[in-house]
N, C-alpha and C. Protein backbone atom coordinates (compact mmCIF):
# COMPACT_ATOMS: atom_id res chain seq x y z
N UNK A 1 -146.31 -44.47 126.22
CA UNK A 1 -145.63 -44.67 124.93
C UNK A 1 -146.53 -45.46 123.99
N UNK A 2 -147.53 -46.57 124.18
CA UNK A 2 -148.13 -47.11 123.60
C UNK A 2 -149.47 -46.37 123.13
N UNK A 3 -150.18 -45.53 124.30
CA UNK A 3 -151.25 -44.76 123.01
C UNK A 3 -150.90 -43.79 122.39
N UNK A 4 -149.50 -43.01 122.69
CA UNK A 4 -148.90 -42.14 121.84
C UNK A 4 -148.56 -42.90 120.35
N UNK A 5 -147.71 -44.49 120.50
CA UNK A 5 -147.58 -45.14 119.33
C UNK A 5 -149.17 -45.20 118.49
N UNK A 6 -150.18 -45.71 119.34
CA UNK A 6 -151.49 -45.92 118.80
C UNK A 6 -151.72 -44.77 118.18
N UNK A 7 -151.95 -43.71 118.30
CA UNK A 7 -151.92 -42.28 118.13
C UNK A 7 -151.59 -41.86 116.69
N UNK A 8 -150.16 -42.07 116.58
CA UNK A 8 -149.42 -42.06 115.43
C UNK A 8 -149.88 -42.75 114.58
N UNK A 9 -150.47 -44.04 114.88
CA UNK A 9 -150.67 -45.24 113.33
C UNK A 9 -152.11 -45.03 113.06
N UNK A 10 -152.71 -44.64 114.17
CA UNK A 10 -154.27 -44.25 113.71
C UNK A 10 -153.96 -43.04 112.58
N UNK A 11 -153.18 -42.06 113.07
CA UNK A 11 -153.33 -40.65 111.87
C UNK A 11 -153.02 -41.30 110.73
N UNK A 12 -152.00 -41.68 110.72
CA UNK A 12 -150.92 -42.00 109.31
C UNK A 12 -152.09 -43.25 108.27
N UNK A 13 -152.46 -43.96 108.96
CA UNK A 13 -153.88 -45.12 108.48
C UNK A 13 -154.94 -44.03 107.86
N UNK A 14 -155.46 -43.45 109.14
CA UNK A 14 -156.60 -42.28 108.33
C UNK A 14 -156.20 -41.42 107.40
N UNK A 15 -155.06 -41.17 107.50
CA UNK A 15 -154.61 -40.12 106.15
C UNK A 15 -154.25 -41.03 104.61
N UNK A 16 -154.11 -42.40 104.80
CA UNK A 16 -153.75 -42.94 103.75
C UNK A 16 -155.30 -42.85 103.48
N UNK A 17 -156.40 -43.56 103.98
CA UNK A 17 -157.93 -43.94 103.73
C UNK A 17 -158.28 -42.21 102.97
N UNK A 18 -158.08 -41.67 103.76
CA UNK A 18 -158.69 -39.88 102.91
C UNK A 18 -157.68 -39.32 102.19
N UNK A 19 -156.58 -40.35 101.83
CA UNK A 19 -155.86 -39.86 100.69
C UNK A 19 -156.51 -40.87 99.20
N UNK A 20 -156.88 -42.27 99.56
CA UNK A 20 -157.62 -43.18 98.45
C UNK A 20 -158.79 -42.64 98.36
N UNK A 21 -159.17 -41.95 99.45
CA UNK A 21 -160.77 -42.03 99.32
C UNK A 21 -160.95 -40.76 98.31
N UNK A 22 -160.10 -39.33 98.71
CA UNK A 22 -160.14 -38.65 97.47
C UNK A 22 -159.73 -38.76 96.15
N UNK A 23 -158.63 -39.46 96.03
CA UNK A 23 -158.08 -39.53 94.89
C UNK A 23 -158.96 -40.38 94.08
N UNK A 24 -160.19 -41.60 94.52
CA UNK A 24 -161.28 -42.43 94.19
C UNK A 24 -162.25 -41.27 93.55
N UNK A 25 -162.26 -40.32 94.39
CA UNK A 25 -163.66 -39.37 94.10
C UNK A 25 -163.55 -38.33 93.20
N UNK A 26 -162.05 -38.40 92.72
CA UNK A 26 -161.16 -37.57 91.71
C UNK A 26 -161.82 -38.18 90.43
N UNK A 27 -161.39 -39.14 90.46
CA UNK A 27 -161.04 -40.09 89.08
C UNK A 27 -162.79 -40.30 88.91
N UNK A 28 -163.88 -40.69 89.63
CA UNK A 28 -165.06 -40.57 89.63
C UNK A 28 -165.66 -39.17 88.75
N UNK A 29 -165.35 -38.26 89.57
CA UNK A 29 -165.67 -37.31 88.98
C UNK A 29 -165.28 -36.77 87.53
N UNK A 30 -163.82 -36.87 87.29
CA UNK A 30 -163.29 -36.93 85.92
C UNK A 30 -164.15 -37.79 85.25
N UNK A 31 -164.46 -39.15 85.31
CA UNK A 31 -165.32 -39.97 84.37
C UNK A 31 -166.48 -39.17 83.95
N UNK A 32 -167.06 -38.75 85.05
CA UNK A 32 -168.35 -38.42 84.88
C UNK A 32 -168.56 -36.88 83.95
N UNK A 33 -167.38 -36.11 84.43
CA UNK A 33 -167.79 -34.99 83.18
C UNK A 33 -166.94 -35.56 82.07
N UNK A 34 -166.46 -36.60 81.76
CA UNK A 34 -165.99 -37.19 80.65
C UNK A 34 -166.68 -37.85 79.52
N UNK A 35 -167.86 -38.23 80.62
CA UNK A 35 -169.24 -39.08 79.70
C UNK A 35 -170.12 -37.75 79.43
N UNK A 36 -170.55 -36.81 80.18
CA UNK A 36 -171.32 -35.74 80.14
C UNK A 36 -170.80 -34.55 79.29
């Protein structure tokens, strides 16, 4: 039950990180053809 719990909070953690991390590389990119 505990590395199944571990399991679960690792995905849900990594999906928040590659949900900031794109939405970071979104808004990056918008700037940049914004200046260009």
């Amino acid at each position: 039950m505990g590395i199944f719990f571990i399991n679960i909070l690792a995905t849900i953690i990594s999906g928040c990180i590659i949900a900031m991390f794109t939405q970071w590389l979104r808004n990056r990119v918008e700037k940049q053809s914004a200046i260009a």
